[in-house]
PDB file of N, CA and C in Angstrom:
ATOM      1  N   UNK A   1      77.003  65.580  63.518  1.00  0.00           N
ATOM      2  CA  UNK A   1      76.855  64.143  63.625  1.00  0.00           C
ATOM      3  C   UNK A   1      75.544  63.748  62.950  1.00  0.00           C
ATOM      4  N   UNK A   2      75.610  62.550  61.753  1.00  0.00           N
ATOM      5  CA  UNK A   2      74.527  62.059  61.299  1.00  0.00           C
ATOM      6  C   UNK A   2      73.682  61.763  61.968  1.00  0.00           C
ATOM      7  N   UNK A   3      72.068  61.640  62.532  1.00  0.00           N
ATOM      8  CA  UNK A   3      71.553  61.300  63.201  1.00  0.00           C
ATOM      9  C   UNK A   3      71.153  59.858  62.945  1.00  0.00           C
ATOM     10  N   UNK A   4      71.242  59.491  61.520  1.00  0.00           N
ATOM     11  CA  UNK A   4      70.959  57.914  61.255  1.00  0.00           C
ATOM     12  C   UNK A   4      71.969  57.147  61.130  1.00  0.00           C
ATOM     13  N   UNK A   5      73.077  57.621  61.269  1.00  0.00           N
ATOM     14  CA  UNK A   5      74.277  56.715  61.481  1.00  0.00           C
ATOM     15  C   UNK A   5      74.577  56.718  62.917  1.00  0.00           C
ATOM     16  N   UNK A   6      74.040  57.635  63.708  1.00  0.00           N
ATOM     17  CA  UNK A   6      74.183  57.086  65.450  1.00  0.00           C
ATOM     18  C   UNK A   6      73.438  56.171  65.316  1.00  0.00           C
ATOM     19  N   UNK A   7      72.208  56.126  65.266  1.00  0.00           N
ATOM     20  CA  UNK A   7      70.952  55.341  65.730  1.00  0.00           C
ATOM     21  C   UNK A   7      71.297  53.764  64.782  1.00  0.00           C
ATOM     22  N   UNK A   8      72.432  53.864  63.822  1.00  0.00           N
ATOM     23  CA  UNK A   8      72.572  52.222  63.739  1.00  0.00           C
ATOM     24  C   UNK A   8      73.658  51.627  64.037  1.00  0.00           C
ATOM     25  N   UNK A   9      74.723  52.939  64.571  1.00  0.00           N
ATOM     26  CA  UNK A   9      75.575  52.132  65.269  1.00  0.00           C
ATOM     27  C   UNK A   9      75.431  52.133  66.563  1.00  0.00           C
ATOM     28  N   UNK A  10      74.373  52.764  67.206  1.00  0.00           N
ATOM     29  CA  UNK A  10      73.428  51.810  68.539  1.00  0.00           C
ATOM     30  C   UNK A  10      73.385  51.143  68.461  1.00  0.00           C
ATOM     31  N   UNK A  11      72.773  50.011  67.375  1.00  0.00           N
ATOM     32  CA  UNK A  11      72.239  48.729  67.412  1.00  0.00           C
ATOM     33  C   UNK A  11      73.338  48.043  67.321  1.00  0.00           C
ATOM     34  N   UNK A  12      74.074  48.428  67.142  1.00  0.00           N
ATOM     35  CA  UNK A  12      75.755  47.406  67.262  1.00  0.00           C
ATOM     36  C   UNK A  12      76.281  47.578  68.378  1.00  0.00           C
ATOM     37  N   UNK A  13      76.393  49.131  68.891  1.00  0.00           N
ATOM     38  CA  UNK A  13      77.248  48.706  70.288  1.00  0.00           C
ATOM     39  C   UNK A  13      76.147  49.392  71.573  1.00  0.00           C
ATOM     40  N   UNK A  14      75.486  48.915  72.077  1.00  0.00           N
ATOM     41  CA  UNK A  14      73.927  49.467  73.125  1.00  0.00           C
ATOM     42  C   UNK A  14      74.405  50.282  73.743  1.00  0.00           C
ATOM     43  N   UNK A  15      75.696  50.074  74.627  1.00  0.00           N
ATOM     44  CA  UNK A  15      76.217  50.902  75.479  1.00  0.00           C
ATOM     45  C   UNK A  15      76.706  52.257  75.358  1.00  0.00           C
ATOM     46  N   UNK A  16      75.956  53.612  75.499  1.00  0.00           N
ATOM     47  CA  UNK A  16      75.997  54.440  74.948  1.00  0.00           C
ATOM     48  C   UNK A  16      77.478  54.925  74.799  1.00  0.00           C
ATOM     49  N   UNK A  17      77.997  54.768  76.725  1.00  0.00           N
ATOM     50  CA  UNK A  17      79.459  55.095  76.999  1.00  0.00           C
ATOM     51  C   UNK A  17      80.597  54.159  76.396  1.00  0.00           C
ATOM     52  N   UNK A  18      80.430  53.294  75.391  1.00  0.00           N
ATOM     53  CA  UNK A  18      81.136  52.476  74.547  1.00  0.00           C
ATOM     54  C   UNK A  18      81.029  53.167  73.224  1.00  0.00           C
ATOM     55  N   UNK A  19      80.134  53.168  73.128  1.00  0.00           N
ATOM     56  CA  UNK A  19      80.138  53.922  71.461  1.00  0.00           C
ATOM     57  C   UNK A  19      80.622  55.048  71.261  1.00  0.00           C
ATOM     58  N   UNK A  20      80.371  55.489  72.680  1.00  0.00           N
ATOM     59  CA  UNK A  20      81.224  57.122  72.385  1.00  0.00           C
ATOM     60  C   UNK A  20      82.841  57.030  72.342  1.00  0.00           C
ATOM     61  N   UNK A  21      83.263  55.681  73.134  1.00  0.00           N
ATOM     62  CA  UNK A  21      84.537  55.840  73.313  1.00  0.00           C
ATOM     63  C   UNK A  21      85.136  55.032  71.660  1.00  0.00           C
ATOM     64  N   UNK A  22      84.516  53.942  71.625  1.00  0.00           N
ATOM     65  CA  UNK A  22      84.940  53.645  70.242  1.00  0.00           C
ATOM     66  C   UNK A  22      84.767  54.944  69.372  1.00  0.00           C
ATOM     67  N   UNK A  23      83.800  55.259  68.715  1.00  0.00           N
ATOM     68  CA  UNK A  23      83.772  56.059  67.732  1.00  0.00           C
ATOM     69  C   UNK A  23      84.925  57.173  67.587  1.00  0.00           C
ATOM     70  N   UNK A  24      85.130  57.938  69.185  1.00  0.00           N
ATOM     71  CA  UNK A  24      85.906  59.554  69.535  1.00  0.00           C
ATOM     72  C   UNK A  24      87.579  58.363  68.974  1.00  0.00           C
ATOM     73  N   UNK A  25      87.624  57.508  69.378  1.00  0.00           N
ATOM     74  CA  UNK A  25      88.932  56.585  69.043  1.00  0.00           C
ATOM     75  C   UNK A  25      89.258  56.351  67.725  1.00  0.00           C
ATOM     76  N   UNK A  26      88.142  55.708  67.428  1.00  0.00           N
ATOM     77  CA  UNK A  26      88.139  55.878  65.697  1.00  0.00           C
ATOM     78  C   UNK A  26      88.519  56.954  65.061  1.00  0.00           C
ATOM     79  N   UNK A  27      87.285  58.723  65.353  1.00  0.00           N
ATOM     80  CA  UNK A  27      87.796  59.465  64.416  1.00  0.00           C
ATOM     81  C   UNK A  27      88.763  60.285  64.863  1.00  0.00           C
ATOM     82  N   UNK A  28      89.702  60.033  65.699  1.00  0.00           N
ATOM     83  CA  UNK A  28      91.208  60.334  66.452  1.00  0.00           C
ATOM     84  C   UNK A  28      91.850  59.343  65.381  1.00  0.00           C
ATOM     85  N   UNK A  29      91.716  58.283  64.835  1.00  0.00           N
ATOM     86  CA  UNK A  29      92.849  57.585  64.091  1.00  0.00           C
ATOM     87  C   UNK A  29      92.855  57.835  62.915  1.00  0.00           C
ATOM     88  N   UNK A  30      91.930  58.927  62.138  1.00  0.00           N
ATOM     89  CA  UNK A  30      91.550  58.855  61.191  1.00  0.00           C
ATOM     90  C   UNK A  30      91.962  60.365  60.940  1.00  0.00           C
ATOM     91  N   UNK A  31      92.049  61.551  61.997  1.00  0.00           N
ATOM     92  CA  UNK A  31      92.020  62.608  61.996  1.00  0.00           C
ATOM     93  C   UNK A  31      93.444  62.816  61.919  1.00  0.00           C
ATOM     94  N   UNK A  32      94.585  62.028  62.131  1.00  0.00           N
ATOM     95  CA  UNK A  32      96.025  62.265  62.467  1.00  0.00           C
ATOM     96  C   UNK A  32      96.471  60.885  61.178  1.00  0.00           C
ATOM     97  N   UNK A  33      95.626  60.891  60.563  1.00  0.00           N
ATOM     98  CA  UNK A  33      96.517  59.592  59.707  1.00  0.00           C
ATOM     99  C   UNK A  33      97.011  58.247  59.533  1.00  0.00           C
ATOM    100  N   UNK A  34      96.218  57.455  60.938  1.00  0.00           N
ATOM    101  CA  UNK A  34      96.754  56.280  61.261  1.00  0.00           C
ATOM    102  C   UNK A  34      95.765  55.343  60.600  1.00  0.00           C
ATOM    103  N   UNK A  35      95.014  55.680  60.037  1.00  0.00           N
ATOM    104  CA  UNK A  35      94.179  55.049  59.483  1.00  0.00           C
ATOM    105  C   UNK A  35      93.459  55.560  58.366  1.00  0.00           C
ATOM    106  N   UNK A  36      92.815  54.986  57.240  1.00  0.00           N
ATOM    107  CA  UNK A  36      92.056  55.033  56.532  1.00  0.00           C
ATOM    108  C   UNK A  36      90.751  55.040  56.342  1.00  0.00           C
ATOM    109  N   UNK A  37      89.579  55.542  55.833  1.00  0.00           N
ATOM    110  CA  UNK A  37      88.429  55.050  56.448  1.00  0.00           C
ATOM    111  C   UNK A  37      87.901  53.552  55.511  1.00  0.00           C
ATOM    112  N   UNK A  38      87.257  52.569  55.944  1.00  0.00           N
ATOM    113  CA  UNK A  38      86.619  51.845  55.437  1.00  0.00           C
ATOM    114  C   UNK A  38      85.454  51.939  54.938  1.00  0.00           C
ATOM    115  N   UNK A  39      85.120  52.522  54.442  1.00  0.00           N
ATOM    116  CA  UNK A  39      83.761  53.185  54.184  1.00  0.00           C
ATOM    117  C   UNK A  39      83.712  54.369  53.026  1.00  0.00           C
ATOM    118  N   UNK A  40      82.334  54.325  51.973  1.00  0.00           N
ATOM    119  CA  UNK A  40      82.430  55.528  51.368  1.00  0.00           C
ATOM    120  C   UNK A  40      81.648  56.374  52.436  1.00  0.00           C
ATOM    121  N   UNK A  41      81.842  57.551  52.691  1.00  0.00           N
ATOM    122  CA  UNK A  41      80.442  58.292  53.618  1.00  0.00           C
ATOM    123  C   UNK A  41      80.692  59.885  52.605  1.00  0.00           C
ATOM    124  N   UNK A  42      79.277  60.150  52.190  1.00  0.00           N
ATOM    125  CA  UNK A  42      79.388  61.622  51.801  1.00  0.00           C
ATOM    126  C   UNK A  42      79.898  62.680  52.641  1.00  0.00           C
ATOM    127  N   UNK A  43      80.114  62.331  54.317  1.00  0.00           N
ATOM    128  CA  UNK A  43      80.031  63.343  54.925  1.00  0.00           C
ATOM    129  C   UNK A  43      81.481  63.881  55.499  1.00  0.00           C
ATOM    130  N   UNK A  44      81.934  64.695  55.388  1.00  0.00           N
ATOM    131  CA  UNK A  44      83.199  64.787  55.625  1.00  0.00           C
ATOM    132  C   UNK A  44      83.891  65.111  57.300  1.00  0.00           C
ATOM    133  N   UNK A  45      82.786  64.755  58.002  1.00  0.00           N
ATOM    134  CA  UNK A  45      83.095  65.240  59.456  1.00  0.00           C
ATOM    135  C   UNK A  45      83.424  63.369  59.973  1.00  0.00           C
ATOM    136  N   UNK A  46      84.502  62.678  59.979  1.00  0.00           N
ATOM    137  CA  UNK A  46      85.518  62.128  60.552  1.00  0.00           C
ATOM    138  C   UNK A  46      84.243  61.215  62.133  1.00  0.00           C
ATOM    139  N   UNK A  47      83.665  61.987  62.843  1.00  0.00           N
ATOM    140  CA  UNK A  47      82.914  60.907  63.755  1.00  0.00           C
ATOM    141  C   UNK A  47      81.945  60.531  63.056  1.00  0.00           C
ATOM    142  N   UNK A  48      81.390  61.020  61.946  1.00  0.00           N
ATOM    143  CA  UNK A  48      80.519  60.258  60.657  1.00  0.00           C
ATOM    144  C   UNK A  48      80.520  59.292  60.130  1.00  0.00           C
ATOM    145  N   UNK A  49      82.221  59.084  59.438  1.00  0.00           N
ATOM    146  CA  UNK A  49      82.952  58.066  58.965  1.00  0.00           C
ATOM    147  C   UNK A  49      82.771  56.990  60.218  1.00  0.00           C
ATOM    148  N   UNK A  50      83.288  56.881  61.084  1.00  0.00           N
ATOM    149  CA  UNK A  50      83.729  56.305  62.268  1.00  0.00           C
ATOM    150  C   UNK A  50      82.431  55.741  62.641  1.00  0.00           C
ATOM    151  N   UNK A  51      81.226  56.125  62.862  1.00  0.00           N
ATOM    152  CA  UNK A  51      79.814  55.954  63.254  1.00  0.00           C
ATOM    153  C   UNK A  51      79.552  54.751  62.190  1.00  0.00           C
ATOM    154  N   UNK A  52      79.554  55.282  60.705  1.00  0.00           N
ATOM    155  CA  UNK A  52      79.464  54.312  59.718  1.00  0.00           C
ATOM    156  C   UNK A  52      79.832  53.279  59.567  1.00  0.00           C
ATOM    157  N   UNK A  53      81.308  53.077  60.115  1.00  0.00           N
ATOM    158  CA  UNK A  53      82.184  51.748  60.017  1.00  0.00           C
ATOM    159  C   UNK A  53      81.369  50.830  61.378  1.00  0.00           C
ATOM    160  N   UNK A  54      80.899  51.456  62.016  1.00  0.00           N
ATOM    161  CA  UNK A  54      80.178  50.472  63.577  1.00  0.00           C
ATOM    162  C   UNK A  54      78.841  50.219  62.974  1.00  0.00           C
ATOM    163  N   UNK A  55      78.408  50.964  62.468  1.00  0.00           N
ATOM    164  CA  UNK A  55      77.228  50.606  61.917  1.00  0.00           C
ATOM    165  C   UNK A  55      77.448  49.564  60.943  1.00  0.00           C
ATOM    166  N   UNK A  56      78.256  49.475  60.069  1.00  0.00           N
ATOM    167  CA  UNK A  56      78.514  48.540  58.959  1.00  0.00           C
ATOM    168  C   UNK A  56      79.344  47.259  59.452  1.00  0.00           C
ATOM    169  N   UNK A  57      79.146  47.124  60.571  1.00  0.00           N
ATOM    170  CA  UNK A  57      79.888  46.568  61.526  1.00  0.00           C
ATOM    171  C   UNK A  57      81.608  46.125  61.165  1.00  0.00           C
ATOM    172  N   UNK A  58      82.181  47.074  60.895  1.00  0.00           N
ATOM    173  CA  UNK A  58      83.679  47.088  60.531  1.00  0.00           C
ATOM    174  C   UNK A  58      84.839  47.253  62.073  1.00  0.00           C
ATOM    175  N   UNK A  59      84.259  47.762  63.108  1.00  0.00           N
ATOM    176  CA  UNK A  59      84.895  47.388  64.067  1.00  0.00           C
ATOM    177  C   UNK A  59      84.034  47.002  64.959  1.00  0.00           C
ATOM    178  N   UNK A  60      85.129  46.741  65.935  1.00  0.00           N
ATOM    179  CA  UNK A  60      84.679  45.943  67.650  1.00  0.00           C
ATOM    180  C   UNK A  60      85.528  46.568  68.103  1.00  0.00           C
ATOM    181  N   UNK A  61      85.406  46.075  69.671  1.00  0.00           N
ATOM    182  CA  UNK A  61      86.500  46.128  70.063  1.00  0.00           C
ATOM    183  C   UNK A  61      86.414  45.563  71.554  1.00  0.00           C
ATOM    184  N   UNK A  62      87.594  45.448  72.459  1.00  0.00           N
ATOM    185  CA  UNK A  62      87.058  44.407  73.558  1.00  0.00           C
ATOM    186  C   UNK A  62      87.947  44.961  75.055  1.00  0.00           C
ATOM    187  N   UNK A  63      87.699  44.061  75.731  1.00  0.00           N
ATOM    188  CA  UNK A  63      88.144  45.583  77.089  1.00  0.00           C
ATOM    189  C   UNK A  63      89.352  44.397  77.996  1.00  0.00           C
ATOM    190  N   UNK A  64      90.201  45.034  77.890  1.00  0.00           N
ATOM    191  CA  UNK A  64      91.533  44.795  78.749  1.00  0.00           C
ATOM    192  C   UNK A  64      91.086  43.741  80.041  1.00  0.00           C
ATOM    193  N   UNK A  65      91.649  42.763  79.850  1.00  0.00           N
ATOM    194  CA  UNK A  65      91.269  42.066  81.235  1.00  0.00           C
ATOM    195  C   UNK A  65      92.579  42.407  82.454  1.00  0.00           C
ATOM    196  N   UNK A  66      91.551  43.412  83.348  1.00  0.00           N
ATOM    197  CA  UNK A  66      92.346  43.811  84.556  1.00  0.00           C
ATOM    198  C   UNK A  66      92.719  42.705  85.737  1.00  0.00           C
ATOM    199  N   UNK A  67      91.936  41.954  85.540  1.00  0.00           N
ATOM    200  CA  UNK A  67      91.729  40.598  86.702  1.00  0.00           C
ATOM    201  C   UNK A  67      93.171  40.367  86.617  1.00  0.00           C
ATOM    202  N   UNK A  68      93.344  39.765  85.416  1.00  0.00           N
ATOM    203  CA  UNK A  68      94.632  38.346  84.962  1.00  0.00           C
ATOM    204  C   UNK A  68      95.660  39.567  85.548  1.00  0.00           C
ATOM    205  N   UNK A  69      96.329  40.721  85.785  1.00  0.00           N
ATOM    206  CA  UNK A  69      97.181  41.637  85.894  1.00  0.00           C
ATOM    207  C   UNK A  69      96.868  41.698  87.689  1.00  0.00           C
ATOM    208  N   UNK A  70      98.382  41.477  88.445  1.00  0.00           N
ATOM    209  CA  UNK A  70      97.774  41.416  89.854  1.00  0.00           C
ATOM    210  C   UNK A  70      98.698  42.243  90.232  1.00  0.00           C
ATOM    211  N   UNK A  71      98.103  43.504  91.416  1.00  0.00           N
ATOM    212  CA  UNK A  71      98.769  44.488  91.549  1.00  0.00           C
ATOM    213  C   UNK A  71     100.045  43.799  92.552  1.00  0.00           C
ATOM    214  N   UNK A  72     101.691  44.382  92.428  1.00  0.00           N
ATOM    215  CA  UNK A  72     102.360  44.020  93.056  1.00  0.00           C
ATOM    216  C   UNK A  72     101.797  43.606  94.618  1.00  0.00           C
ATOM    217  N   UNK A  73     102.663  42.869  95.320  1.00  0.00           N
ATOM    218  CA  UNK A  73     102.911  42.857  96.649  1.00  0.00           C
ATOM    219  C   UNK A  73     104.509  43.492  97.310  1.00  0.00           C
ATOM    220  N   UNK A  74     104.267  43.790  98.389  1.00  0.00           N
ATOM    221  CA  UNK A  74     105.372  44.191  98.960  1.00  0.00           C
ATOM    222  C   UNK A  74     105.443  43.332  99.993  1.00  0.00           C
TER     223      UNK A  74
END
């Protein structure tokens, strides 16, 4: 893992346990083909790419609203 491509896609997503989950998501879509990378990156290790695109701010992403979903009643 690049060490200067973590440290600027920190500054995009703070939350350490977010970035890990975006990024491991990212280079899972990238590792099986579902995606392309957006990005040139010299480096060929896939959470590199993925780090880069957050850093270059090419994704987001946003969290399921559990509220609006109400567990059955019986």
């Amino acid at each position: 893992m690049n060490n200067e491509y973590f440290a600027r896609a920190k500054k995009v997503i703070t939350d350490p346990q977010v970035l890990a989950v975006v990024a491991s998501k990212r280079a899972r879509q990238l590792a099986l083909g579902n995606a392309r990378p957006m990005v040139k990156c010299d480096s060929p290790n896939l959470l590199d790419i993925a780090l880069l695109e957050i850093a270059e701010g090419l994704l987001s992403y946003e969290f399921a609203d559990d509220a609006s979903e109400e567990a059955p009643t019986e």
